[in-house]
Protein backbone atom coordinates (compact mmCIF):
# COMPACT_ATOMS: atom_id res chain seq x y z
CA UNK A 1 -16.83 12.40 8.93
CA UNK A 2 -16.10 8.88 7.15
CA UNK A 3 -16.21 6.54 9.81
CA UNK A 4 -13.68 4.42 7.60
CA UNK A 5 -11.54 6.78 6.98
CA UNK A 6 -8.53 7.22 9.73
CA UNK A 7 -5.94 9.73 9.62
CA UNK A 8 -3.80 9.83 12.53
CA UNK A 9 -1.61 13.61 12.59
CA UNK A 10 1.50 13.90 13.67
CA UNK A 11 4.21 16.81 13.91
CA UNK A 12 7.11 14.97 12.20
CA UNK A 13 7.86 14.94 8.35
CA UNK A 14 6.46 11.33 7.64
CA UNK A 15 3.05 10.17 6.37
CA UNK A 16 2.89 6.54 6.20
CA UNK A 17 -0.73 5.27 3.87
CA UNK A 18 -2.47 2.47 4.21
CA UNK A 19 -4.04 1.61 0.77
CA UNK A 20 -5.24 -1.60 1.45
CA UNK A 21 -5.83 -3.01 5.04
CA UNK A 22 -9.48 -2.82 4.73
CA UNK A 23 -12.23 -5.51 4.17
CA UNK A 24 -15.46 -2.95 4.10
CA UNK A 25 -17.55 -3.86 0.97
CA UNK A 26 -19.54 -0.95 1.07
CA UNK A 27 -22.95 -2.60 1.61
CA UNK A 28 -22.53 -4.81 -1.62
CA UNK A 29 -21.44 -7.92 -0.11
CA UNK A 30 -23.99 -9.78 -2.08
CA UNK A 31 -22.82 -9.08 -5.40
CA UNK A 32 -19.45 -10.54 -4.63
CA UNK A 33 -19.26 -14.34 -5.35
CA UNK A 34 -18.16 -14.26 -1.52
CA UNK A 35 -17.36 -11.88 1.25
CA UNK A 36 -14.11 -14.00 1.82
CA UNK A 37 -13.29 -14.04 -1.73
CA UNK A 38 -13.58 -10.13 -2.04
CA UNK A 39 -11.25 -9.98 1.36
CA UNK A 40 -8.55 -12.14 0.57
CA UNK A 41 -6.35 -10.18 -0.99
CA UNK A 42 -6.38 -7.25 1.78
CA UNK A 43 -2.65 -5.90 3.25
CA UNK A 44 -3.50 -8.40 5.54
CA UNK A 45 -2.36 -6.69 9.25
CA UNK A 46 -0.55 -3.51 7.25
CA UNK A 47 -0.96 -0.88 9.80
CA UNK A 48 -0.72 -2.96 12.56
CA UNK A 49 2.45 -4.04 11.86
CA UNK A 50 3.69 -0.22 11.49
CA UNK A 51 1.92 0.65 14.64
CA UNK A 52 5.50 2.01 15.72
CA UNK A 53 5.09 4.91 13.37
CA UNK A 54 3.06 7.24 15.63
CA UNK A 55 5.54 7.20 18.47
CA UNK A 56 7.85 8.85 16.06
CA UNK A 57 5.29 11.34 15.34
CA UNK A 58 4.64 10.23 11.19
CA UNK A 59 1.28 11.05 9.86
CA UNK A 60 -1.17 7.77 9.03
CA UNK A 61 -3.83 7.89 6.81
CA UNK A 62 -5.58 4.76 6.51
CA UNK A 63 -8.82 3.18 5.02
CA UNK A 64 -11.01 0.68 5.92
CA UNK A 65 -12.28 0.05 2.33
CA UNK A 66 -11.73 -3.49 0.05
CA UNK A 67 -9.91 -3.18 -2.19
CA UNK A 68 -11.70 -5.55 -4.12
CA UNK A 69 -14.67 -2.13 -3.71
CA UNK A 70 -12.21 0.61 -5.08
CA UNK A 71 -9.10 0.18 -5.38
CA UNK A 72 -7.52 4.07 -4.08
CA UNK A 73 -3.91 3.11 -5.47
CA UNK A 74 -5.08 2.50 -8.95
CA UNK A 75 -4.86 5.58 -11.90
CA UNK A 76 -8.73 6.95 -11.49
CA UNK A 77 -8.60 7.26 -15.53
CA UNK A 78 -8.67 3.74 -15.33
CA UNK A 79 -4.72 3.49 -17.24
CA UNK A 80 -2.75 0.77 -16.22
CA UNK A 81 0.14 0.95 -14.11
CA UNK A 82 2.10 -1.30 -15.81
CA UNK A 83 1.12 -1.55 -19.32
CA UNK A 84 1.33 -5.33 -20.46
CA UNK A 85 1.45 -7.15 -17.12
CA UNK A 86 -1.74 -8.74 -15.30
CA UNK A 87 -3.17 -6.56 -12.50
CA UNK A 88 -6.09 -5.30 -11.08
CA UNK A 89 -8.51 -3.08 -11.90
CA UNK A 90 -9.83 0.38 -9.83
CA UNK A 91 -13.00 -1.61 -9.12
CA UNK A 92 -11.61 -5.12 -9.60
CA UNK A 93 -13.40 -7.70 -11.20
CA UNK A 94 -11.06 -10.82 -10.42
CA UNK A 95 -8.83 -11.64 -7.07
CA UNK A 96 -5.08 -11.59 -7.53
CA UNK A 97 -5.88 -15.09 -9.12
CA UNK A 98 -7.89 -14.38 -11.70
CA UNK A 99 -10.85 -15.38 -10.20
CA UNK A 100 -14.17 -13.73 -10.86
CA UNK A 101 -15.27 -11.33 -8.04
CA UNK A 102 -18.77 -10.52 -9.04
CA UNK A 103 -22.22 -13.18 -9.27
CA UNK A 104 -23.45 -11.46 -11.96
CA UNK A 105 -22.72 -8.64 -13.83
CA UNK A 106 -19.44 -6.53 -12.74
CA UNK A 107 -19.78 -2.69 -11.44
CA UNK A 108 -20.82 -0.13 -14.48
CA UNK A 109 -19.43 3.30 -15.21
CA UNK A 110 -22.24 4.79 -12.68
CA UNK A 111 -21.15 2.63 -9.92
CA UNK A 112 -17.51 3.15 -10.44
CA UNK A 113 -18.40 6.56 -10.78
CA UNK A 114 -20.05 6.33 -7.05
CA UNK A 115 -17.36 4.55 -5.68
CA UNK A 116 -14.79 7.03 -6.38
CA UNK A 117 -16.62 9.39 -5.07
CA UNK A 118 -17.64 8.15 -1.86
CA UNK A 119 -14.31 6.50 -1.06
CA UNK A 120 -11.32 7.35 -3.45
CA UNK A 121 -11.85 11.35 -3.72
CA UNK A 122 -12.05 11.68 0.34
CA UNK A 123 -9.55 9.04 0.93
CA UNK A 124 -7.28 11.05 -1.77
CA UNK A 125 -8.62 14.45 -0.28
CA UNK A 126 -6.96 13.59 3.27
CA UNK A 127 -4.07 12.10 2.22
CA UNK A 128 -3.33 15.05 0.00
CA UNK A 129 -4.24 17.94 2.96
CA UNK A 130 -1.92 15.94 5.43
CA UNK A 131 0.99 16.12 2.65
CA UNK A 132 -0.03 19.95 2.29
CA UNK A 133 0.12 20.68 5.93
CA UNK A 134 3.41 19.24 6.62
CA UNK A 135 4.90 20.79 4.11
CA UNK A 136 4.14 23.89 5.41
CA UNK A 137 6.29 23.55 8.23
CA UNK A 138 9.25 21.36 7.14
CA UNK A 139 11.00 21.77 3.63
CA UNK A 140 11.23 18.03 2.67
CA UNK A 141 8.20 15.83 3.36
CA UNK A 142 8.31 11.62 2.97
CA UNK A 143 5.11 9.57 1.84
CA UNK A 144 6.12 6.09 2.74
CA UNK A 145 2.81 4.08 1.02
CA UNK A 146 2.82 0.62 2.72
CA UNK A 147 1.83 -2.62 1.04
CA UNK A 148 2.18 -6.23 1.37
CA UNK A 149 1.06 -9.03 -0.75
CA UNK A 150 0.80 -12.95 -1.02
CA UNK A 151 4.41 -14.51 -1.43
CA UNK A 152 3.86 -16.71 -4.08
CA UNK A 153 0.76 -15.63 -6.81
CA UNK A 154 1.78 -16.69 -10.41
CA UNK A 155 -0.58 -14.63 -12.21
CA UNK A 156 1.35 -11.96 -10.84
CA UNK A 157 4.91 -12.52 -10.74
CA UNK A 158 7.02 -15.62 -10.95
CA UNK A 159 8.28 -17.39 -7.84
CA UNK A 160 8.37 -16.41 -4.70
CA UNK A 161 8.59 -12.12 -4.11
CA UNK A 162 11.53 -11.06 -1.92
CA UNK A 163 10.71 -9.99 0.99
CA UNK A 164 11.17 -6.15 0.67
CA UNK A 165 10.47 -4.78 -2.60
CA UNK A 166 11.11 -0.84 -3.21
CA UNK A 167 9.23 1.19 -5.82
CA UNK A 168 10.57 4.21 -6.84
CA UNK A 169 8.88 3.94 -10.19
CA UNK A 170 12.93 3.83 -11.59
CA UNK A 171 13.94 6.52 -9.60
CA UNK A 172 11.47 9.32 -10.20
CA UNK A 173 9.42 9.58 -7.33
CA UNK A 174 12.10 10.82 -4.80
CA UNK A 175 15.50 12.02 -4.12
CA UNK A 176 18.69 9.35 -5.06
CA UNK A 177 20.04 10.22 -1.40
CA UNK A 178 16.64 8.62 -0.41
CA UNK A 179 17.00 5.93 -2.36
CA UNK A 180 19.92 5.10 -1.82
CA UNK A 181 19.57 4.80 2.06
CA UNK A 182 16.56 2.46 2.12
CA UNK A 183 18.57 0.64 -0.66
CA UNK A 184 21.16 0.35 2.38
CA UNK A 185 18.64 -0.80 4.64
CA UNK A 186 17.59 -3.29 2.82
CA UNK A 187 21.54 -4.93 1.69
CA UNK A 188 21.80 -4.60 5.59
CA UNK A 189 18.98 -6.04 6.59
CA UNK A 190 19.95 -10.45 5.71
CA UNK A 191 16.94 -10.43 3.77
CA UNK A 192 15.77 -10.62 0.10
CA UNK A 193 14.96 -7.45 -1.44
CA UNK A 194 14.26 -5.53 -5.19
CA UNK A 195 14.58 -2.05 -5.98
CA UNK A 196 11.68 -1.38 -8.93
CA UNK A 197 11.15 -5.05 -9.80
CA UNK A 198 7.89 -6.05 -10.38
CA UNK A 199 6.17 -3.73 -7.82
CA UNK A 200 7.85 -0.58 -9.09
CA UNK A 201 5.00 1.99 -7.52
CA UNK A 202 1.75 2.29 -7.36
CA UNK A 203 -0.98 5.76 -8.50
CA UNK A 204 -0.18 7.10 -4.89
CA UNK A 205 3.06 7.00 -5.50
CA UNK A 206 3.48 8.52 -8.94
CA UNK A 207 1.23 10.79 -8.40
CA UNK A 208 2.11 12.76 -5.12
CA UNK A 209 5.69 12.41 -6.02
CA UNK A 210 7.09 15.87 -6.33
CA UNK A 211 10.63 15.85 -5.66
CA UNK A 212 11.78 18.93 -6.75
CA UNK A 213 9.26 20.58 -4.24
CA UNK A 214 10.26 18.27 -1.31
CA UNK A 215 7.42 16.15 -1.56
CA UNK A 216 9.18 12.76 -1.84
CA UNK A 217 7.68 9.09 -2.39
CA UNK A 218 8.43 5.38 -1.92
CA UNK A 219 6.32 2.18 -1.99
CA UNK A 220 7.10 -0.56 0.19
CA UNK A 221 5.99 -3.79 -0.74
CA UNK A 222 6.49 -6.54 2.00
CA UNK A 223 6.28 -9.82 1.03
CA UNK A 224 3.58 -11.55 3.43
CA UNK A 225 5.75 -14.67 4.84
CA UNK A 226 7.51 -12.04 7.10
CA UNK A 227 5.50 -11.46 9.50
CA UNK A 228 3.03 -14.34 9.16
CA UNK A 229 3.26 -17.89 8.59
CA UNK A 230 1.22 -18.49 4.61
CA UNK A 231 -0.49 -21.42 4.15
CA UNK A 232 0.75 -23.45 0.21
CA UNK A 233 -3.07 -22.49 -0.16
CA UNK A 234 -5.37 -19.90 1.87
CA UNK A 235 -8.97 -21.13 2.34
CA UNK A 236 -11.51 -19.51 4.45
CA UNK A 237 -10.03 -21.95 7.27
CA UNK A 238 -6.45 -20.85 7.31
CA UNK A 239 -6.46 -17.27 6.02
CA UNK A 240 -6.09 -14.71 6.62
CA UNK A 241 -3.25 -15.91 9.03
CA UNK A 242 -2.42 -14.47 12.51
CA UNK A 243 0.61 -12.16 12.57
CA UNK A 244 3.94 -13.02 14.08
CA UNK A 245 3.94 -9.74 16.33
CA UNK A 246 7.91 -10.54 17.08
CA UNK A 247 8.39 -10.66 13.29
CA UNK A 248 12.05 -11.44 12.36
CA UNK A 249 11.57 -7.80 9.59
CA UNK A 250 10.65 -5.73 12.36
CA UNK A 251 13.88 -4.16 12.80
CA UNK A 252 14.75 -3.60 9.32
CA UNK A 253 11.04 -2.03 9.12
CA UNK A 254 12.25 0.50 11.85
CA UNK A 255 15.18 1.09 10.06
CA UNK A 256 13.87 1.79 6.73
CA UNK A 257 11.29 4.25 9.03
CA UNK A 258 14.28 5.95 10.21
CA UNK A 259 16.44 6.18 7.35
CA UNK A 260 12.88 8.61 5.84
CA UNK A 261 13.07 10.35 8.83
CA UNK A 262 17.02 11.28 8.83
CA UNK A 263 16.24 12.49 5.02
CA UNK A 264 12.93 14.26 5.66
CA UNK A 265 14.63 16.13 8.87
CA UNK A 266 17.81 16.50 6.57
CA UNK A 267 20.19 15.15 9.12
């Protein structure tokens, strides 16, 4: 048993991953300019803030892992996501930033090769048998992957992200009915959203995505500043930043849970 790997099972049609809430650097902490450096950019709080999930009986599957260590929502093959655009590697070698992640010399094809093997194939292994088994039972299954990310990081996108950002990788990854009800949620919701903007969906999503066999997928990327006060600039002394547990998105985030749930259970 990986002690940081957690899958949570439940009986309802949901299975809500957690990519990247984890800090664990795999017992190479040295090699990383600093531990801090090679945390920051962690869902900071991610499956805390969805804790709700479980009482309606969704399926988590979470990992304790950095992502700065493996990345498990990056292409394996090593092919970007989206071609042309900065982003991150599946065993990064800068932060969000740009900034070099490694002393010396970065992770080689043996090491990668380790990594994904001792955290991305069982991480992918149990997220894959929990989609199996609920799909043996009901005949439409959701995989909500849950993300959040810095508000403001220029490398990455100009100006400040809205606050809830859909990927449906342009439509392909699940049913329009789907789509069209978080889209709902979100005009609903007061806040600032995108549907496929710059955060269109991740490997997870692409790849488990099978519509036309009920297995249906969204990303949710939340923008950081709504459920935690950001600092202009996180140091070691403000970040990361407590979370706001009566966050002002809370409702819409129980909302957009349900509105998976009404589609899974085809009500």
């Amino acid at each position: 048993m990986n002690d940081w790997l957690h899958v949570h099972r439940g009986e309802a049609p949901l299975v809500v991953a957690f990519p990247h809430g984890g800090t664990g650097l795999g017992g190479v902490e040295d090699r990383f300019v600093s531990p801090w450096l090679a945390r920051r950019d962690a869902d900071w709080w991610i499956a805390e803030l969805y804790c709700f999930v479980r009482d309606l009986g969704a399926t988590t599957v979470a990992t304790e892992v950095s992502r700065s260590l493996i990345d498990v929502n990056r292409d394996p093959s090593g092919a970007s996501l989206y071609p042309g655009q900065a982003t991150t590697e599946l065993c990064p070698t800068t932060t969000f930033d740009g900034e070099p992640l490694y002393r010396g010399f970065a992770p080689e094809e043996d090491e990668i090769a380790w990594r994904r093997k001792t955290f991305f194939d069982p991480y992918h292994t149990a997220l894959a048998a929990e989609i199996s088994r609920l799909r043996e039972t009901h005949p439409r299954v959701v995989l909500y992957d849950a993300h959040s990310i810095r508000s403001c990081i220029p490398r990455l996108f100009e100006g400040e992200l809205p606050l809830f950002n859909l990927g449906t990788n342009g439509g392909a990854t699940c049913d329009p009915a789907l789509e069209a009800a978080l889209l709902e949620v979100c005009a609903k919701s007061g806040h600032s959203w995108v549907a496929n903007g710059r955060f269109k969906g991740g490997w997870t999503t692409r790849h488990y995505a099978a519509p036309v066999d009920g297995v249906h997928a969204v990303q949710m990327e939340l923008a950081m500043r709504g459920y935690m006060d950001e600092p202009d600039a996180p140091d070691e002394a403000n970040w990361p930043a407590p979370r706001n547990a009566a966050s002002a998105i809370l409702p819409t985030l129980k909302a957009l849970i349900g509105a998976c749930l009404t589609f899974a259970e085809g009500r």
